[in-house]
N, C-alpha and C. Protein backbone atom coordinates (compact mmCIF):
# COMPACT_ATOMS: atom_id res chain seq x y z
N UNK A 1 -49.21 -112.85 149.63
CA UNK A 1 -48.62 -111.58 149.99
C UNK A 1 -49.35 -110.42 149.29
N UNK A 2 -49.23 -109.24 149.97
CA UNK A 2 -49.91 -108.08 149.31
C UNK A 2 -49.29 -107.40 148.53
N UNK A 3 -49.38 -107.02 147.43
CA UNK A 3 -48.66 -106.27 146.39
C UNK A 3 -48.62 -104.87 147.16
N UNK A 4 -47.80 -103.96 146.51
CA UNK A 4 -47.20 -102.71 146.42
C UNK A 4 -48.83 -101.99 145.93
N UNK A 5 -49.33 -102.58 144.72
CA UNK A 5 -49.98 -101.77 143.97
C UNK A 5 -51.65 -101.85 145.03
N UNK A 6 -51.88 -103.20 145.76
CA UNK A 6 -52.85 -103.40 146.31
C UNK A 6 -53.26 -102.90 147.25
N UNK A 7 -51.76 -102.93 147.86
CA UNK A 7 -51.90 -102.23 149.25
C UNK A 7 -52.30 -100.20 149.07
N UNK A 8 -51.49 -100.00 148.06
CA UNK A 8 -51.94 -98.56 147.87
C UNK A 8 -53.20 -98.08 147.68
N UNK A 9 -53.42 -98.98 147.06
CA UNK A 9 -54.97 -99.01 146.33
C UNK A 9 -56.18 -98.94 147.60
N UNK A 10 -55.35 -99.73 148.64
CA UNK A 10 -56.60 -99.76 149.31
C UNK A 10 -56.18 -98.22 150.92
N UNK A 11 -54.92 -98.37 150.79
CA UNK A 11 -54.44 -97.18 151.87
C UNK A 11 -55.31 -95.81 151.21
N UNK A 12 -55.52 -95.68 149.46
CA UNK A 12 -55.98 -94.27 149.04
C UNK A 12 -57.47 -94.25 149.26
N UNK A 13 -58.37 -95.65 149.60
CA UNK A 13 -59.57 -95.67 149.70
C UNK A 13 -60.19 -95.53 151.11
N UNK A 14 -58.85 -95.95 152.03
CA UNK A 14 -59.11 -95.30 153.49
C UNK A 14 -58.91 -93.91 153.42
N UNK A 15 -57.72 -93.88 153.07
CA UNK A 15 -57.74 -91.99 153.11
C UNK A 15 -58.78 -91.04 152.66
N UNK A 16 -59.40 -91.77 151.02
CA UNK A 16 -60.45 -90.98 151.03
C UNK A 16 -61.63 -91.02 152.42
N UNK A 17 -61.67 -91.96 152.24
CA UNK A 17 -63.12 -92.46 153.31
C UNK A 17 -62.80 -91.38 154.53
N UNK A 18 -61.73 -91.67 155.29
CA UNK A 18 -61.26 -91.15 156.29
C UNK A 18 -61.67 -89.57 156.19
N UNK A 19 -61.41 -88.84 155.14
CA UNK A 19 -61.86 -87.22 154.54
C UNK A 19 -63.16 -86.80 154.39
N UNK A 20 -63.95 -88.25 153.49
CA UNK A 20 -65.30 -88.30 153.44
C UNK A 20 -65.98 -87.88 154.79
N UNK A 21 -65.52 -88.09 155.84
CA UNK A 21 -65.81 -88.32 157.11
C UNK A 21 -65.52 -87.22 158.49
N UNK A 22 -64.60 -86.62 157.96
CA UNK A 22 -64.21 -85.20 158.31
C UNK A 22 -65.40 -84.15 157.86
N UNK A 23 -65.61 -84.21 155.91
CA UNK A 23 -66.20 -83.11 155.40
C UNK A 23 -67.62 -83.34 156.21
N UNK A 24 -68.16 -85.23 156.15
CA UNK A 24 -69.68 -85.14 156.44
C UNK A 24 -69.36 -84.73 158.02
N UNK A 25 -68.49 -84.52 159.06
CA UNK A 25 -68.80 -84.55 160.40
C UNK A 25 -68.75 -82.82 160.31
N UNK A 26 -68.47 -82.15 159.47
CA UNK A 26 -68.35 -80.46 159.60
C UNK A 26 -69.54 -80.22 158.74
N UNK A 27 -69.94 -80.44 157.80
CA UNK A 27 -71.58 -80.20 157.05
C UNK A 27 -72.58 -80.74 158.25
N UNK A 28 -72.30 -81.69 158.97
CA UNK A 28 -73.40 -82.16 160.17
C UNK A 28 -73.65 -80.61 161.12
N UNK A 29 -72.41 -80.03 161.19
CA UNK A 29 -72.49 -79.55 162.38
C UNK A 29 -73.20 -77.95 162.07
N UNK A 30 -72.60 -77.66 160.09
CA UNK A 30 -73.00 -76.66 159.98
C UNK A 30 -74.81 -77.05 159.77
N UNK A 31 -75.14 -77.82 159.23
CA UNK A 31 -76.79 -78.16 159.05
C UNK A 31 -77.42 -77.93 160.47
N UNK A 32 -77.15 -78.70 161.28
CA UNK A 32 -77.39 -78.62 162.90
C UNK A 32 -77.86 -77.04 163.27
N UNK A 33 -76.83 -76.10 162.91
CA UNK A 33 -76.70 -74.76 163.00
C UNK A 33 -78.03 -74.18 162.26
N UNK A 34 -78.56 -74.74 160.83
CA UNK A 34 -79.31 -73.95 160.42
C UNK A 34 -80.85 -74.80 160.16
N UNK A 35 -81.05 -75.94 160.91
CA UNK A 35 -82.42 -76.15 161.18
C UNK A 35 -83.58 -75.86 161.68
N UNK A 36 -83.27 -74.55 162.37
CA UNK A 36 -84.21 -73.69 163.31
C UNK A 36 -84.20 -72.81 162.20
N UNK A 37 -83.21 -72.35 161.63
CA UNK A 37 -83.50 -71.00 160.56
C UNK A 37 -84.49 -72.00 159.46
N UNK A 38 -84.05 -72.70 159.15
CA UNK A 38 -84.95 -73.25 158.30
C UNK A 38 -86.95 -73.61 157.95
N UNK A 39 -86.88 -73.72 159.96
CA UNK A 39 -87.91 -73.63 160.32
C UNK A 39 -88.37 -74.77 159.98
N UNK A 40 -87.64 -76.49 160.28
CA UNK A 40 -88.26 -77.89 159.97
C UNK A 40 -88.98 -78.37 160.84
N UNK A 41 -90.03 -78.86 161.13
CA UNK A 41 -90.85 -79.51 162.29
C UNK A 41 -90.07 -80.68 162.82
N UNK A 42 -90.22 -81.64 163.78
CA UNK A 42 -89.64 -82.28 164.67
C UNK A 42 -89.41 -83.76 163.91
N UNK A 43 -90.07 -83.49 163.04
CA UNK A 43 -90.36 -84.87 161.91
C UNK A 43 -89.19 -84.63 160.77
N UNK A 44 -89.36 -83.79 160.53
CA UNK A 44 -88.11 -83.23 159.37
C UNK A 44 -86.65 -83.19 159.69
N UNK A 45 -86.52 -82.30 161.41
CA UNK A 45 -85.12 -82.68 161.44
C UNK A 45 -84.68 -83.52 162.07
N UNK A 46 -85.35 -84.76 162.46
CA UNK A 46 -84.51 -85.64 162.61
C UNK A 46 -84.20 -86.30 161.33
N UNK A 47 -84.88 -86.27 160.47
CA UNK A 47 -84.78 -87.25 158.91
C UNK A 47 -83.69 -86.05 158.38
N UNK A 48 -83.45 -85.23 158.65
CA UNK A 48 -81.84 -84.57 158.63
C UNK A 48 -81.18 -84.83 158.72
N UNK A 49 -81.41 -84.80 160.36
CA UNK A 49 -80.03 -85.76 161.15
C UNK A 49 -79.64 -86.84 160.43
N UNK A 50 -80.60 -87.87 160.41
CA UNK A 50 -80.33 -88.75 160.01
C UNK A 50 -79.66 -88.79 158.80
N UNK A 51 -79.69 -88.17 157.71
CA UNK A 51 -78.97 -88.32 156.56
C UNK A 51 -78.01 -87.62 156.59
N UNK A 52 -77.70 -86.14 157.11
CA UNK A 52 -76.08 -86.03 157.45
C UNK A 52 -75.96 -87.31 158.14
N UNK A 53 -75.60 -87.63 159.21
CA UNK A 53 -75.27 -88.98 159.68
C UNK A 53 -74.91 -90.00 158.61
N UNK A 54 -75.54 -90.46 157.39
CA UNK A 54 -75.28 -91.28 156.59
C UNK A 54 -74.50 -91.44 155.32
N UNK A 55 -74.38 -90.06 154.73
CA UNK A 55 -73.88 -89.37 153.44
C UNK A 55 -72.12 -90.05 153.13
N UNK A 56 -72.03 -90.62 154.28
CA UNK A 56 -70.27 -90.56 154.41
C UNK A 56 -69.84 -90.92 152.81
N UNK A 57 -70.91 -92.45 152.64
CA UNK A 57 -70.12 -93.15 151.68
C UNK A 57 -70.49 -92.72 150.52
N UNK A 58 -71.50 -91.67 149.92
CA UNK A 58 -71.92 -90.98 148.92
C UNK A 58 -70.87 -89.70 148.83
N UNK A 59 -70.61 -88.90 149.82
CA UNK A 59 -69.21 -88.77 149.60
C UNK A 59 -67.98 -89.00 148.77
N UNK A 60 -67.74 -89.96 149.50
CA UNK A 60 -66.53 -90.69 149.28
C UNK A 60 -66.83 -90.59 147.43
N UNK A 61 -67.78 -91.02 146.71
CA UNK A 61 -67.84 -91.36 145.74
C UNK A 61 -67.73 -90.29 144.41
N UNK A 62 -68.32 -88.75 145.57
CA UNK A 62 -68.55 -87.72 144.57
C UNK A 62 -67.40 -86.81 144.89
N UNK A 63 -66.15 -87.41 145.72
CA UNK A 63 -64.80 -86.49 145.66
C UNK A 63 -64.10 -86.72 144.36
N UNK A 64 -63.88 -87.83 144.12
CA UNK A 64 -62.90 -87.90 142.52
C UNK A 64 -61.83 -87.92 142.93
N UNK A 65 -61.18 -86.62 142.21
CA UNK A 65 -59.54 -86.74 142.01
C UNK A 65 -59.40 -86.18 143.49
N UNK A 66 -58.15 -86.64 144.61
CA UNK A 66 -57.66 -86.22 145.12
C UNK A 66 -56.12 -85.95 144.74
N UNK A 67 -55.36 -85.24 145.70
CA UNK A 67 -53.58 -84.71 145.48
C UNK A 67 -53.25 -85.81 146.32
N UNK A 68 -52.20 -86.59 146.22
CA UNK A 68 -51.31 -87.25 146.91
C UNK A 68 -50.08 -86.57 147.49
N UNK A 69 -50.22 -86.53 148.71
CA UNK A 69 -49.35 -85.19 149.15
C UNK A 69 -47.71 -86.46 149.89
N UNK A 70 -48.02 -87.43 150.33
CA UNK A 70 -47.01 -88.33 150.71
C UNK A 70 -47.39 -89.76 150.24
N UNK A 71 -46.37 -90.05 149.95
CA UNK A 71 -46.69 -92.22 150.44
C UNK A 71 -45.21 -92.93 150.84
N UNK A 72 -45.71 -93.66 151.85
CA UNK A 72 -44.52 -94.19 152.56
C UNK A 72 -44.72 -95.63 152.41
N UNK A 73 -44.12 -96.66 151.70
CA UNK A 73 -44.06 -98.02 151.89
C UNK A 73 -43.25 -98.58 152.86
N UNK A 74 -43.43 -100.01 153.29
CA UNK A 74 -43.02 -100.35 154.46
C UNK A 74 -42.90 -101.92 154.43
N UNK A 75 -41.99 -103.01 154.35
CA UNK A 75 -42.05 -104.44 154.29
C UNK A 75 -42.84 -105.10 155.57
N UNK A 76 -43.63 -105.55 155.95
CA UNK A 76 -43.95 -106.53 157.14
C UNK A 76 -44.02 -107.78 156.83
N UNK A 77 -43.17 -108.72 157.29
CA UNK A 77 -43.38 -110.06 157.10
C UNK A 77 -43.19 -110.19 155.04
N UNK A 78 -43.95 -110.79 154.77
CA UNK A 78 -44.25 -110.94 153.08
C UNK A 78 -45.16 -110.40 152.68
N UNK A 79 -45.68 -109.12 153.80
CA UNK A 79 -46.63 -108.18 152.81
C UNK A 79 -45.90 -106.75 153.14
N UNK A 80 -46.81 -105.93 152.23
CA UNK A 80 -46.64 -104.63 152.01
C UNK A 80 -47.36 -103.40 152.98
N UNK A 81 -46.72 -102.59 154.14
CA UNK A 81 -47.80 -101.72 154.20
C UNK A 81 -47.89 -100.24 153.49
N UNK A 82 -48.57 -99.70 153.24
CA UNK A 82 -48.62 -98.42 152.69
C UNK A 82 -49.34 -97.18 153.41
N UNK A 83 -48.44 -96.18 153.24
CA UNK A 83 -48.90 -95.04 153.93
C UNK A 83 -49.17 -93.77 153.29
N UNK A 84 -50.15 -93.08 153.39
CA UNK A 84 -50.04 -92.25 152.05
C UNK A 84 -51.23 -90.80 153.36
N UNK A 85 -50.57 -89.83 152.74
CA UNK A 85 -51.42 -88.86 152.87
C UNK A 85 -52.19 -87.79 151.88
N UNK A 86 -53.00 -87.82 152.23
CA UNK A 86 -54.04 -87.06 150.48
C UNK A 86 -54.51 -85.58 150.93
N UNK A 87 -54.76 -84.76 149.80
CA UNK A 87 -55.33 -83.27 150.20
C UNK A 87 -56.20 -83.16 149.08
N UNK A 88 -57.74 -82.11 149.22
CA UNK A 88 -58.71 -82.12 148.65
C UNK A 88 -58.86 -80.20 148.87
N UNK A 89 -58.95 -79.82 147.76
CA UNK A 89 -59.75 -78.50 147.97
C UNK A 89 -60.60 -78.28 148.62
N UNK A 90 -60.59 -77.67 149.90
CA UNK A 90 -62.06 -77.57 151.31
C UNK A 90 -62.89 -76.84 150.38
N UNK A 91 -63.07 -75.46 149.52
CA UNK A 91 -64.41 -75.85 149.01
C UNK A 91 -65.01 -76.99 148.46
N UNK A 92 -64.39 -77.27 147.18
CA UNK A 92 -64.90 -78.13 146.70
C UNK A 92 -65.85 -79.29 147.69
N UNK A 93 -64.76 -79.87 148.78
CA UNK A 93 -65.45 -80.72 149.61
C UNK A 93 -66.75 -80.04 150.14
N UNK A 94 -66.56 -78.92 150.54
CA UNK A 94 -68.51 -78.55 150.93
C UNK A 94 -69.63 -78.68 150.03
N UNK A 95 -68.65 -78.18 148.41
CA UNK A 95 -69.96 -78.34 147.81
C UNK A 95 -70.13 -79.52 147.19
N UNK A 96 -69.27 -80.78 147.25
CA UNK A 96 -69.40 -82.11 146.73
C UNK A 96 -70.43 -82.63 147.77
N UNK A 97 -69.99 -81.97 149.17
CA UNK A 97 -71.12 -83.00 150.17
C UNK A 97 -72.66 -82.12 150.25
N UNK A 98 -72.34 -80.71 149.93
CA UNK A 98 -74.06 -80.07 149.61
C UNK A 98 -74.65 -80.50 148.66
N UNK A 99 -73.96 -81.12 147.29
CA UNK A 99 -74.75 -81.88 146.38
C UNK A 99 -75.48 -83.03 146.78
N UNK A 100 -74.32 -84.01 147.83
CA UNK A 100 -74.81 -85.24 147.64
C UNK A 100 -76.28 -84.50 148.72
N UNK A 101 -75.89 -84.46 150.19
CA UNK A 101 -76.92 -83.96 150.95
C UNK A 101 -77.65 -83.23 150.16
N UNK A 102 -78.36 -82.44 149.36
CA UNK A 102 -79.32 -82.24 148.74
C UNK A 102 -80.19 -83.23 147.99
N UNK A 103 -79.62 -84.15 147.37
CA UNK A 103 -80.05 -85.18 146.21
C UNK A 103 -80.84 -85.81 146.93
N UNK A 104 -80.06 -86.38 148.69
CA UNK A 104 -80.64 -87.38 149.69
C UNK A 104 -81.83 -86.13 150.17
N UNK A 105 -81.62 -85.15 150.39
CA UNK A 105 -82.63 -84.83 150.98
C UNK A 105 -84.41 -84.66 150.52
N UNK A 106 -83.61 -83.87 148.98
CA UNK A 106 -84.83 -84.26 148.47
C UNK A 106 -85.78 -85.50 147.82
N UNK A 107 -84.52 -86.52 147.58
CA UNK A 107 -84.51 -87.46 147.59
C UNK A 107 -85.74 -88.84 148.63
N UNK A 108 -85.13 -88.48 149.79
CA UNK A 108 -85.62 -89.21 150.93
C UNK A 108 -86.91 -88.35 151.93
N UNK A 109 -86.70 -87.12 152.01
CA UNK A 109 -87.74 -86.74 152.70
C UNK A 109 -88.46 -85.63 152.42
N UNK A 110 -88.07 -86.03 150.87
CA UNK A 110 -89.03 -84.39 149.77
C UNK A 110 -89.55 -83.41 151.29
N UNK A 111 -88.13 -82.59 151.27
CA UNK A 111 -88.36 -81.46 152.02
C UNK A 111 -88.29 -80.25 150.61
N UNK A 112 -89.38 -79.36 151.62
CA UNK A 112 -89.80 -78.51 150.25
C UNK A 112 -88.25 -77.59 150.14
N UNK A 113 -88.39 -76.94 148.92
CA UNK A 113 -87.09 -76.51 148.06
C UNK A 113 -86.61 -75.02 149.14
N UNK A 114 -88.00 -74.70 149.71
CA UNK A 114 -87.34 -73.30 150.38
C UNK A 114 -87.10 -73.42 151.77
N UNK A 115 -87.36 -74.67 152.50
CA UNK A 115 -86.75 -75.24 153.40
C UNK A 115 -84.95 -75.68 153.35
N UNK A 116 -84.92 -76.53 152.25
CA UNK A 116 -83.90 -77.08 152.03
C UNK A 116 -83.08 -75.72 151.34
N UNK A 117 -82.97 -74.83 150.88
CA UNK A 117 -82.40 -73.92 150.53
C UNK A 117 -81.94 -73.10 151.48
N UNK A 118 -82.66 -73.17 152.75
CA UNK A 118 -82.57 -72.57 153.77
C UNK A 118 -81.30 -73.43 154.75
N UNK A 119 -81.76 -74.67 154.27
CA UNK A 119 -80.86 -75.17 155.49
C UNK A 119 -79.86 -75.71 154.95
N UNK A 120 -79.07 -74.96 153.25
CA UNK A 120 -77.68 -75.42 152.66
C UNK A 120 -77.07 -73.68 152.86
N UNK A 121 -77.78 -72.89 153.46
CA UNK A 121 -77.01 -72.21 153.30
C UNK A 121 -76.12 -71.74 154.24
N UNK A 122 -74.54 -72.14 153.84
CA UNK A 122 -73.41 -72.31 154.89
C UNK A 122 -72.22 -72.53 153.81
């Protein structure tokens, strides 16, 4: 059977993930927006794309503390389900995922600094 404590444990690691996944699908869309200002060749922004696209779970890792705004437990059978809803400061989340997306970017496709400066700014 699933504990109380297990099941939470793992309902707060969807929830994050689930957020992780929100912030990277709205940083995708603002990057998208500023790859022409940036002025990246055809080689560069797809290796963009591609890493917004990937960041989710680097994310997830560089949110930390979230607020627990609900949790609802629930008996099924001899396990536990858990329901929980979480809230995160929306800045913070932009600039937790402009860190990670920077690290990867320069990271993975040493795009030069006044490119990439160009295309965090949002």
């Amino acid at each position: 059977p699933v504990t109380i404590q297990a099941a939470k444990l793992q309902a707060n690691e969807v929830a994050k993930f689930e957020l992780a996944g929100t912030i990277s699908t709205n940083v995708a869309a603002l990057i998208e927006g500023n790859i022409a200002n940036a002025q990246l060749d055809s080689r560069e922004a797809a290796s963009v794309t591609e890493v917004t696209g990937a960041i989710k779970n680097l994310i997830v890792q560089e949110i930390g503390r979230v607020i627990q705004l609900l949790e609802i437990y629930r008996k099924v059978g001899k396990n536990v389900e858990v329901n929980v809803r979480i809230a995160y400061n929306g800045e913070m989340a932009v600039e937790a995922a402009k860190k990670v997306l920077r690290t990867e970017l320069k990271d993975r496709i040493k795009l030069q600094h006044e490119k990439l400066e160009k295309l965090m700014k949002f």
